[in-house]
PDB file of N, CA and C in Angstrom:
ATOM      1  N   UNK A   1       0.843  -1.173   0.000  1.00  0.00           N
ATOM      2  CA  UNK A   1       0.000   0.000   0.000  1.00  0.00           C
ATOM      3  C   UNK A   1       0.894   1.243   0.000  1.00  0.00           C
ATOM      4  N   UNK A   2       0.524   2.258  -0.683  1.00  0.00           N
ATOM      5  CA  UNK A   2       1.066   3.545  -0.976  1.00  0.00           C
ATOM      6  C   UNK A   2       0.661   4.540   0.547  1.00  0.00           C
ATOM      7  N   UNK A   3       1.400   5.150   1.262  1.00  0.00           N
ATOM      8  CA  UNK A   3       0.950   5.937   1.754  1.00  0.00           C
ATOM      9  C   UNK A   3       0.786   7.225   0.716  1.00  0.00           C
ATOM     10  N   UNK A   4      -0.989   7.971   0.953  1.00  0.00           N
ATOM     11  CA  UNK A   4      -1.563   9.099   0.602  1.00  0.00           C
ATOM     12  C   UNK A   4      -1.019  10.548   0.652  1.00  0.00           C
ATOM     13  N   UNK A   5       0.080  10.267   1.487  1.00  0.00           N
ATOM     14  CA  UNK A   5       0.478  11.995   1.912  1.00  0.00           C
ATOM     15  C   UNK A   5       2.105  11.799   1.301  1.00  0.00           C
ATOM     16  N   UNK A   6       2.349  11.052   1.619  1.00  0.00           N
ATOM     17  CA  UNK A   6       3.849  11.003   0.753  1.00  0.00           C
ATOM     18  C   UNK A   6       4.373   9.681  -0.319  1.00  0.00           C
ATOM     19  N   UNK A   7       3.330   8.925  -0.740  1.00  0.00           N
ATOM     20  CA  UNK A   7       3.655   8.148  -1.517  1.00  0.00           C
ATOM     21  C   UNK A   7       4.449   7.144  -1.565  1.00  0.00           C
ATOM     22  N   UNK A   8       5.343   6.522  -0.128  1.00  0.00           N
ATOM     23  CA  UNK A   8       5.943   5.739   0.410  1.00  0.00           C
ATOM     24  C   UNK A   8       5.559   4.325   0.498  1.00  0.00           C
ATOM     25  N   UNK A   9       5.971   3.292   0.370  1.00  0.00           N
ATOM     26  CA  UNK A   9       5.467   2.037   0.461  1.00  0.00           C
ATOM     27  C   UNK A   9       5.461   1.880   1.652  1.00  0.00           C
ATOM     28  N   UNK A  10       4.035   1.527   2.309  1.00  0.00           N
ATOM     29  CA  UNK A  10       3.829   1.337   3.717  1.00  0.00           C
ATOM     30  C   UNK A  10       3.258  -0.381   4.232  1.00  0.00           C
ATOM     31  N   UNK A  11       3.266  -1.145   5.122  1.00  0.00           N
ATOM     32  CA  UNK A  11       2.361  -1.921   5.073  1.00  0.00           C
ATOM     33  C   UNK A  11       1.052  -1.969   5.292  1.00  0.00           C
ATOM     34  N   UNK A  12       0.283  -2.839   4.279  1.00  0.00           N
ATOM     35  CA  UNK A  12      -1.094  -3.132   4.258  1.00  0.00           C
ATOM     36  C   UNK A  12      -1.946  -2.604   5.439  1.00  0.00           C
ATOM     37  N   UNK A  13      -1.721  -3.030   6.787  1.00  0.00           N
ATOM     38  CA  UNK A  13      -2.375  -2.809   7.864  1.00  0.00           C
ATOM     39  C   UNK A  13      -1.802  -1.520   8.727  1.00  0.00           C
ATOM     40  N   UNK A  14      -1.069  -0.916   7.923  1.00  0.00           N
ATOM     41  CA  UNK A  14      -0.179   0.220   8.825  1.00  0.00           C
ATOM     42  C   UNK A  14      -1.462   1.165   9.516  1.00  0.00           C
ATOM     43  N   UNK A  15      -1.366   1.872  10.567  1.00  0.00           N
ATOM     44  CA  UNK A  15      -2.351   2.930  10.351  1.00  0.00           C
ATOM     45  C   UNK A  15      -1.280   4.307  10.746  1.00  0.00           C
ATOM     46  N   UNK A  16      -0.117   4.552  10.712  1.00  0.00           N
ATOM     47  CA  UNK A  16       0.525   5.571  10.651  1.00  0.00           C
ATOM     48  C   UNK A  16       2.224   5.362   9.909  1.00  0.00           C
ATOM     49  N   UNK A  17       2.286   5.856   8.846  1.00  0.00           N
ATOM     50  CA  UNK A  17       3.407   5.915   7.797  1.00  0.00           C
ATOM     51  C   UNK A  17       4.819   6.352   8.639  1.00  0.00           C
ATOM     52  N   UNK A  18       5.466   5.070   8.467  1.00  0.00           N
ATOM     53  CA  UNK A  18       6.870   5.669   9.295  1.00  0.00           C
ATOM     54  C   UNK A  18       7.854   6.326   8.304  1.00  0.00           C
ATOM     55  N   UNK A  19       7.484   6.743   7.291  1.00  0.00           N
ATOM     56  CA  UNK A  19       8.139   8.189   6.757  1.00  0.00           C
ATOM     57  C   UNK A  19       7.639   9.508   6.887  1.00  0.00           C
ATOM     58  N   UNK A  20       6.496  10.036   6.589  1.00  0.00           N
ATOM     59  CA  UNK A  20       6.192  11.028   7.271  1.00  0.00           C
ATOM     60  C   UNK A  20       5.466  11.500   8.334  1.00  0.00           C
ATOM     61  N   UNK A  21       5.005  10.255   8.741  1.00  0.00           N
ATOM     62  CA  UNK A  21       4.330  10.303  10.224  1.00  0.00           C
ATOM     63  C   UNK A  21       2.741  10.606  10.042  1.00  0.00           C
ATOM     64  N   UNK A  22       2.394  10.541   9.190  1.00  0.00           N
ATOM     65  CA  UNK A  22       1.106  10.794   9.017  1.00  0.00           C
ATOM     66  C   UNK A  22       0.307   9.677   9.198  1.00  0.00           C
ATOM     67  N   UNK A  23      -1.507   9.984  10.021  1.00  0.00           N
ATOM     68  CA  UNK A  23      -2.343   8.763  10.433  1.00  0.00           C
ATOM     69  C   UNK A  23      -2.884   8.446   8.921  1.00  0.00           C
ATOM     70  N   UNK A  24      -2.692   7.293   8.821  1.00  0.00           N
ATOM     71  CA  UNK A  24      -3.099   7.189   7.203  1.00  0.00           C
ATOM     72  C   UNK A  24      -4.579   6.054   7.431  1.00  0.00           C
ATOM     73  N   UNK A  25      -4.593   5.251   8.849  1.00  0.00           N
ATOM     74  CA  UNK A  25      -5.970   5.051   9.294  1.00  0.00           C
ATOM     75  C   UNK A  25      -6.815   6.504   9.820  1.00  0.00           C
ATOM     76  N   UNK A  26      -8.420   6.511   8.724  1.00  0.00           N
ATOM     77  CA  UNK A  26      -8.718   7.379   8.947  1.00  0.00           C
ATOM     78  C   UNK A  26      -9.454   7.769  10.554  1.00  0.00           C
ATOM     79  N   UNK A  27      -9.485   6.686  11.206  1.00  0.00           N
ATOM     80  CA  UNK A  27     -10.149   6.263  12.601  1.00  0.00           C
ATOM     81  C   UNK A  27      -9.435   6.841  13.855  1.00  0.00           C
ATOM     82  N   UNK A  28      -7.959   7.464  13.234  1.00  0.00           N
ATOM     83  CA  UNK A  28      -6.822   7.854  14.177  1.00  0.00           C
ATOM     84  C   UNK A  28      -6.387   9.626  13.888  1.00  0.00           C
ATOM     85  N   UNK A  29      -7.263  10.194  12.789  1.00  0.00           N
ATOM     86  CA  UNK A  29      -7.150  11.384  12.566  1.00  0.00           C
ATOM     87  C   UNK A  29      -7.314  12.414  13.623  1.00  0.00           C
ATOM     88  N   UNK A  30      -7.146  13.734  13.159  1.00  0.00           N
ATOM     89  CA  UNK A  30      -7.604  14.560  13.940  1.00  0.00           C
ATOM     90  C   UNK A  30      -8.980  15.089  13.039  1.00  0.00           C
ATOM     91  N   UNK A  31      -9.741  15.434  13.926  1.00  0.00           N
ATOM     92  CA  UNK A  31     -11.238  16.102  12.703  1.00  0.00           C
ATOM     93  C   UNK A  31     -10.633  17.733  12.114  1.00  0.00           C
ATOM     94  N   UNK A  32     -10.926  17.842  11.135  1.00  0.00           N
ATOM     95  CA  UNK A  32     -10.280  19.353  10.477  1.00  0.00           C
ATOM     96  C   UNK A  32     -11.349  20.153  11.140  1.00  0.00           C
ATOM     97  N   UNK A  33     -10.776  21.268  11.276  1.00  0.00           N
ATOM     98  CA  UNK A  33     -11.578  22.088  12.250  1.00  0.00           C
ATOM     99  C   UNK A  33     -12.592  23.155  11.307  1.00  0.00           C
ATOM    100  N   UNK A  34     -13.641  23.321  12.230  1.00  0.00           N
ATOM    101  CA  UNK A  34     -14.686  24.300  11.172  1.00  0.00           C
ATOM    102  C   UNK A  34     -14.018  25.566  10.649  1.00  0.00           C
ATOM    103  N   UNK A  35     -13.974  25.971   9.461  1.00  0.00           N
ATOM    104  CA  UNK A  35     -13.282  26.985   8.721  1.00  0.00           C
ATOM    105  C   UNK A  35     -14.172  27.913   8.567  1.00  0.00           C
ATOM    106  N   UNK A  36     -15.622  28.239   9.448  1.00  0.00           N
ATOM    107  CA  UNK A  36     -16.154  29.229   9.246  1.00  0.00           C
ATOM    108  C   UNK A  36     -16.441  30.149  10.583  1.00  0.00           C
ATOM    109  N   UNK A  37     -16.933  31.561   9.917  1.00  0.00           N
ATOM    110  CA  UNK A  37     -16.826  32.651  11.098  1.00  0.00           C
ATOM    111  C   UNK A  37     -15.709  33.343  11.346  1.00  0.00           C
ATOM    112  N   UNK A  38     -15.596  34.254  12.208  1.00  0.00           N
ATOM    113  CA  UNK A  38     -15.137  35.586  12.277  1.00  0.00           C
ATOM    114  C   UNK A  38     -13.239  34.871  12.534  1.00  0.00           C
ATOM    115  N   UNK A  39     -13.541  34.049  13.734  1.00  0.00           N
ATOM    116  CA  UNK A  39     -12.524  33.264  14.540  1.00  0.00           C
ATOM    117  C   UNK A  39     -11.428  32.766  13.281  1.00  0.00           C
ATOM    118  N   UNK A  40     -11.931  31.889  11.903  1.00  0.00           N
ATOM    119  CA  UNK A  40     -11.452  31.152  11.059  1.00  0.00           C
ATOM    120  C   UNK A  40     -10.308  32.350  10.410  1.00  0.00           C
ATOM    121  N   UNK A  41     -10.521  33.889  10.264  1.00  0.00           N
ATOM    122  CA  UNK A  41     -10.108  34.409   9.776  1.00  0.00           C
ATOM    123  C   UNK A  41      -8.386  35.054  10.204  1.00  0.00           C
ATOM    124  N   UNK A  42      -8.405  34.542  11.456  1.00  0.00           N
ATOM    125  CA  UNK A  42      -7.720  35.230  12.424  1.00  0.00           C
ATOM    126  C   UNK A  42      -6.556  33.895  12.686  1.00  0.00           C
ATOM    127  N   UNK A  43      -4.904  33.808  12.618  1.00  0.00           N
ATOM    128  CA  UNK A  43      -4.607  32.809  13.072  1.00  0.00           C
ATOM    129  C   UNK A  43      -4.286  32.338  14.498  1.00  0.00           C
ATOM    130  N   UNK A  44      -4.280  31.580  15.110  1.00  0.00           N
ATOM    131  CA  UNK A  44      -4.040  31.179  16.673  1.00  0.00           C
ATOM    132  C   UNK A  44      -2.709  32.366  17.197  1.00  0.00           C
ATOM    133  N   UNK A  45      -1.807  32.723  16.895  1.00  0.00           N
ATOM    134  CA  UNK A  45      -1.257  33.911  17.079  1.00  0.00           C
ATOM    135  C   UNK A  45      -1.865  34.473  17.470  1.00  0.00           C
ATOM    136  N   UNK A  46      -2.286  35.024  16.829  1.00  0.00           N
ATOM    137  CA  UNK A  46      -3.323  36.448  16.756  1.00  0.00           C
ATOM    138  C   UNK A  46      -4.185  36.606  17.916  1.00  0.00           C
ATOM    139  N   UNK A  47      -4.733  35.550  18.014  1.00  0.00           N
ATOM    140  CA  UNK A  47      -5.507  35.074  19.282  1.00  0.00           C
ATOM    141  C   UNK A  47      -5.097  35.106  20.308  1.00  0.00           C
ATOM    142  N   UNK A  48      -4.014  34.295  20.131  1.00  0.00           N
ATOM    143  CA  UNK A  48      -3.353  34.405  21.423  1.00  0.00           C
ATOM    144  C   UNK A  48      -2.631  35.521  22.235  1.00  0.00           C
ATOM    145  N   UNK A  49      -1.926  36.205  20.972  1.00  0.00           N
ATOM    146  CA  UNK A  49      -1.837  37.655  21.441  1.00  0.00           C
ATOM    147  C   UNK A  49      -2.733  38.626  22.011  1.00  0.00           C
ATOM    148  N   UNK A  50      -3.785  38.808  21.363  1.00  0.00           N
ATOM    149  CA  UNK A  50      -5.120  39.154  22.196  1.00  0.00           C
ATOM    150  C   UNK A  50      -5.552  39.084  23.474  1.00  0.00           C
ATOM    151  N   UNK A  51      -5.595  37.641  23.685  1.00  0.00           N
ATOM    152  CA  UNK A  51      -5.530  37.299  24.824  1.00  0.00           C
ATOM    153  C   UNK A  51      -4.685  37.759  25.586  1.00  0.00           C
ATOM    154  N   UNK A  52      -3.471  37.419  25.895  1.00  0.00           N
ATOM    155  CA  UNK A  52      -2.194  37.803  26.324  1.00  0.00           C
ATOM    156  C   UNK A  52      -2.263  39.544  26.678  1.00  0.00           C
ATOM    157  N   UNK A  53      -2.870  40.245  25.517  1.00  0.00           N
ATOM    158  CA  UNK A  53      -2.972  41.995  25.887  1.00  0.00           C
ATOM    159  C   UNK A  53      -4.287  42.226  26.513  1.00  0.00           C
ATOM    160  N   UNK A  54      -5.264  41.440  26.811  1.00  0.00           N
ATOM    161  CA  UNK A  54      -6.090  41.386  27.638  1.00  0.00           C
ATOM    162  C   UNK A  54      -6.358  41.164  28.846  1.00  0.00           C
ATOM    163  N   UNK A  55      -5.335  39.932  29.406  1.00  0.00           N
ATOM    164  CA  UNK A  55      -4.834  39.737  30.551  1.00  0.00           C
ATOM    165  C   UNK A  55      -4.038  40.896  31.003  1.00  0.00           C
ATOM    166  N   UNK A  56      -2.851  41.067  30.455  1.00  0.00           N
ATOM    167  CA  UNK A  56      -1.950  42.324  30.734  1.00  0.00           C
ATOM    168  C   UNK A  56      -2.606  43.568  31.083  1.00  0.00           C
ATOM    169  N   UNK A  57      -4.026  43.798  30.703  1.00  0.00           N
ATOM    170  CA  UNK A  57      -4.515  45.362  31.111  1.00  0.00           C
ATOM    171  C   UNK A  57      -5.025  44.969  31.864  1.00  0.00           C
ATOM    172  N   UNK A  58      -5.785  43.458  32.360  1.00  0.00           N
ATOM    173  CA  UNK A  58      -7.047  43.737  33.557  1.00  0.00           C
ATOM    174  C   UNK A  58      -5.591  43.594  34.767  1.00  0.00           C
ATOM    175  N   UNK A  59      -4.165  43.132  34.937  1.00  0.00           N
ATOM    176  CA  UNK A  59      -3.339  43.379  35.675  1.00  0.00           C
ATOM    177  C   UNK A  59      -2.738  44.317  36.059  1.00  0.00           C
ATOM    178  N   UNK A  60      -2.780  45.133  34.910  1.00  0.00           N
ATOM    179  CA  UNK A  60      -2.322  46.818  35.167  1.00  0.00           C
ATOM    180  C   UNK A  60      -3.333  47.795  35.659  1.00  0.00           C
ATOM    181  N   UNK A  61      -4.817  47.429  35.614  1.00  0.00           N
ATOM    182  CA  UNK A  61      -5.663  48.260  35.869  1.00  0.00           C
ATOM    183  C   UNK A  61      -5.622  47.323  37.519  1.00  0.00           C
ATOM    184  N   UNK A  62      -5.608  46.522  37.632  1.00  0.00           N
ATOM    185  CA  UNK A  62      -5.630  46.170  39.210  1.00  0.00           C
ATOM    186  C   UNK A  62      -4.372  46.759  40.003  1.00  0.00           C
ATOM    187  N   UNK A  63      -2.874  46.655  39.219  1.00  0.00           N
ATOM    188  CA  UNK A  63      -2.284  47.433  40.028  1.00  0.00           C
ATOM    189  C   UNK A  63      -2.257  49.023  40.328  1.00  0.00           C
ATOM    190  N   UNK A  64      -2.616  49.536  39.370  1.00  0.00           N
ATOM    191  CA  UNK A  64      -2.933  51.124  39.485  1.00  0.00           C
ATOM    192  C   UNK A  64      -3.973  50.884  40.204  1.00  0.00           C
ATOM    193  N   UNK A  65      -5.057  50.618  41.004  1.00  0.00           N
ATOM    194  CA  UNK A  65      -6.050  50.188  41.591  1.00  0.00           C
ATOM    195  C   UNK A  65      -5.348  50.720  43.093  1.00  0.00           C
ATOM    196  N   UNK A  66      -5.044  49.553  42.949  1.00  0.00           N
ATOM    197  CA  UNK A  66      -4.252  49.078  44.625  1.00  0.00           C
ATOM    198  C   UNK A  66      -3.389  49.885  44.887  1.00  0.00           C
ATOM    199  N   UNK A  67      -2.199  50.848  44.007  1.00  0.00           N
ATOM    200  CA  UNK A  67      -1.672  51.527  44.058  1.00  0.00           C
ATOM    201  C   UNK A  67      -2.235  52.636  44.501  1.00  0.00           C
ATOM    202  N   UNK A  68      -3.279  53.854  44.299  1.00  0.00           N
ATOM    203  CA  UNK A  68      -4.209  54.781  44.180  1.00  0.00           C
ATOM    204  C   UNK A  68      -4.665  54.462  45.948  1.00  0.00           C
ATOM    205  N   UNK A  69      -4.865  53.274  46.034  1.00  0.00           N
ATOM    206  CA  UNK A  69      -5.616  53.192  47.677  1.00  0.00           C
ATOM    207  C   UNK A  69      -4.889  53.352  48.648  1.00  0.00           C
ATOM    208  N   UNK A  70      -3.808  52.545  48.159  1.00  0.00           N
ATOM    209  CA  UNK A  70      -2.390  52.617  48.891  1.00  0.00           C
ATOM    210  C   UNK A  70      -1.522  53.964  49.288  1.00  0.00           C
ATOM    211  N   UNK A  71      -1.977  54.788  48.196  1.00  0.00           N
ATOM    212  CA  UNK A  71      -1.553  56.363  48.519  1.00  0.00           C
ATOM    213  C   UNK A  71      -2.478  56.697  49.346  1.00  0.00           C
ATOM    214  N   UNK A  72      -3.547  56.691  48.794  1.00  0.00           N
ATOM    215  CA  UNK A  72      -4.880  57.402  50.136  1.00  0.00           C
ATOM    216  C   UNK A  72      -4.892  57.075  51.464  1.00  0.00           C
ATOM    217  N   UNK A  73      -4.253  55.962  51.852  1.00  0.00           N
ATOM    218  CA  UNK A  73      -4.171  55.508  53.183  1.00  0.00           C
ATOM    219  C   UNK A  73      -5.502  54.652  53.355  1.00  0.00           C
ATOM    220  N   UNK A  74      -5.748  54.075  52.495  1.00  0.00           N
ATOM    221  CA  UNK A  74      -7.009  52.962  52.685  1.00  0.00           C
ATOM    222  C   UNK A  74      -6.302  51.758  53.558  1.00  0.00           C
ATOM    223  N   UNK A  75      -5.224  51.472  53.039  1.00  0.00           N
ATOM    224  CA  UNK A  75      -4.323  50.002  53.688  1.00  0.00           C
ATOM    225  C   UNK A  75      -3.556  50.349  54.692  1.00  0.00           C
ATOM    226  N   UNK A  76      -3.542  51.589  55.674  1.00  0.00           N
ATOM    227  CA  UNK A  76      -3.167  51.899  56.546  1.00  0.00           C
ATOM    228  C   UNK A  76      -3.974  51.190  58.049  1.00  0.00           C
TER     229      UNK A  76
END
């Protein structure tokens, strides 16, 4: 049997090609992920960066927070 992704002679019952590593049983795949909506347009980077500058402000707005009280003598 031919493996599909790189054309390698694999055996009959293989379900993953020891040349390029690919699941060539389709029972062992990963499912391709939905390619639609706003999200599809954007790559996991992107996202993640987002995230990442989202966290970073609700931390900076908590320390200027605590800071501000801390002058007033609230934590006194």
């Amino acid at each position: 049997m031919l493996c599909p992704f790189c054309k390698s002679e694999i055996p009959d019952d293989a379900k993953k090609c020891k040349n390029c590593g690919e699941w060539v049983d389709p029972a062992y795949r990963k499912p391709k992920k939905n390619e639609e909506g706003f999200f599809s347009m954007l790559s996991e980077t992107v996202l993640n960066l987002l995230w990442f500058l989202f966290i970073t402000a609700i931390i900076a707005v908590a320390v200027i927070l605590f800071l501000q009280a801390n002058a007033n003598g609230l934590f006194d």
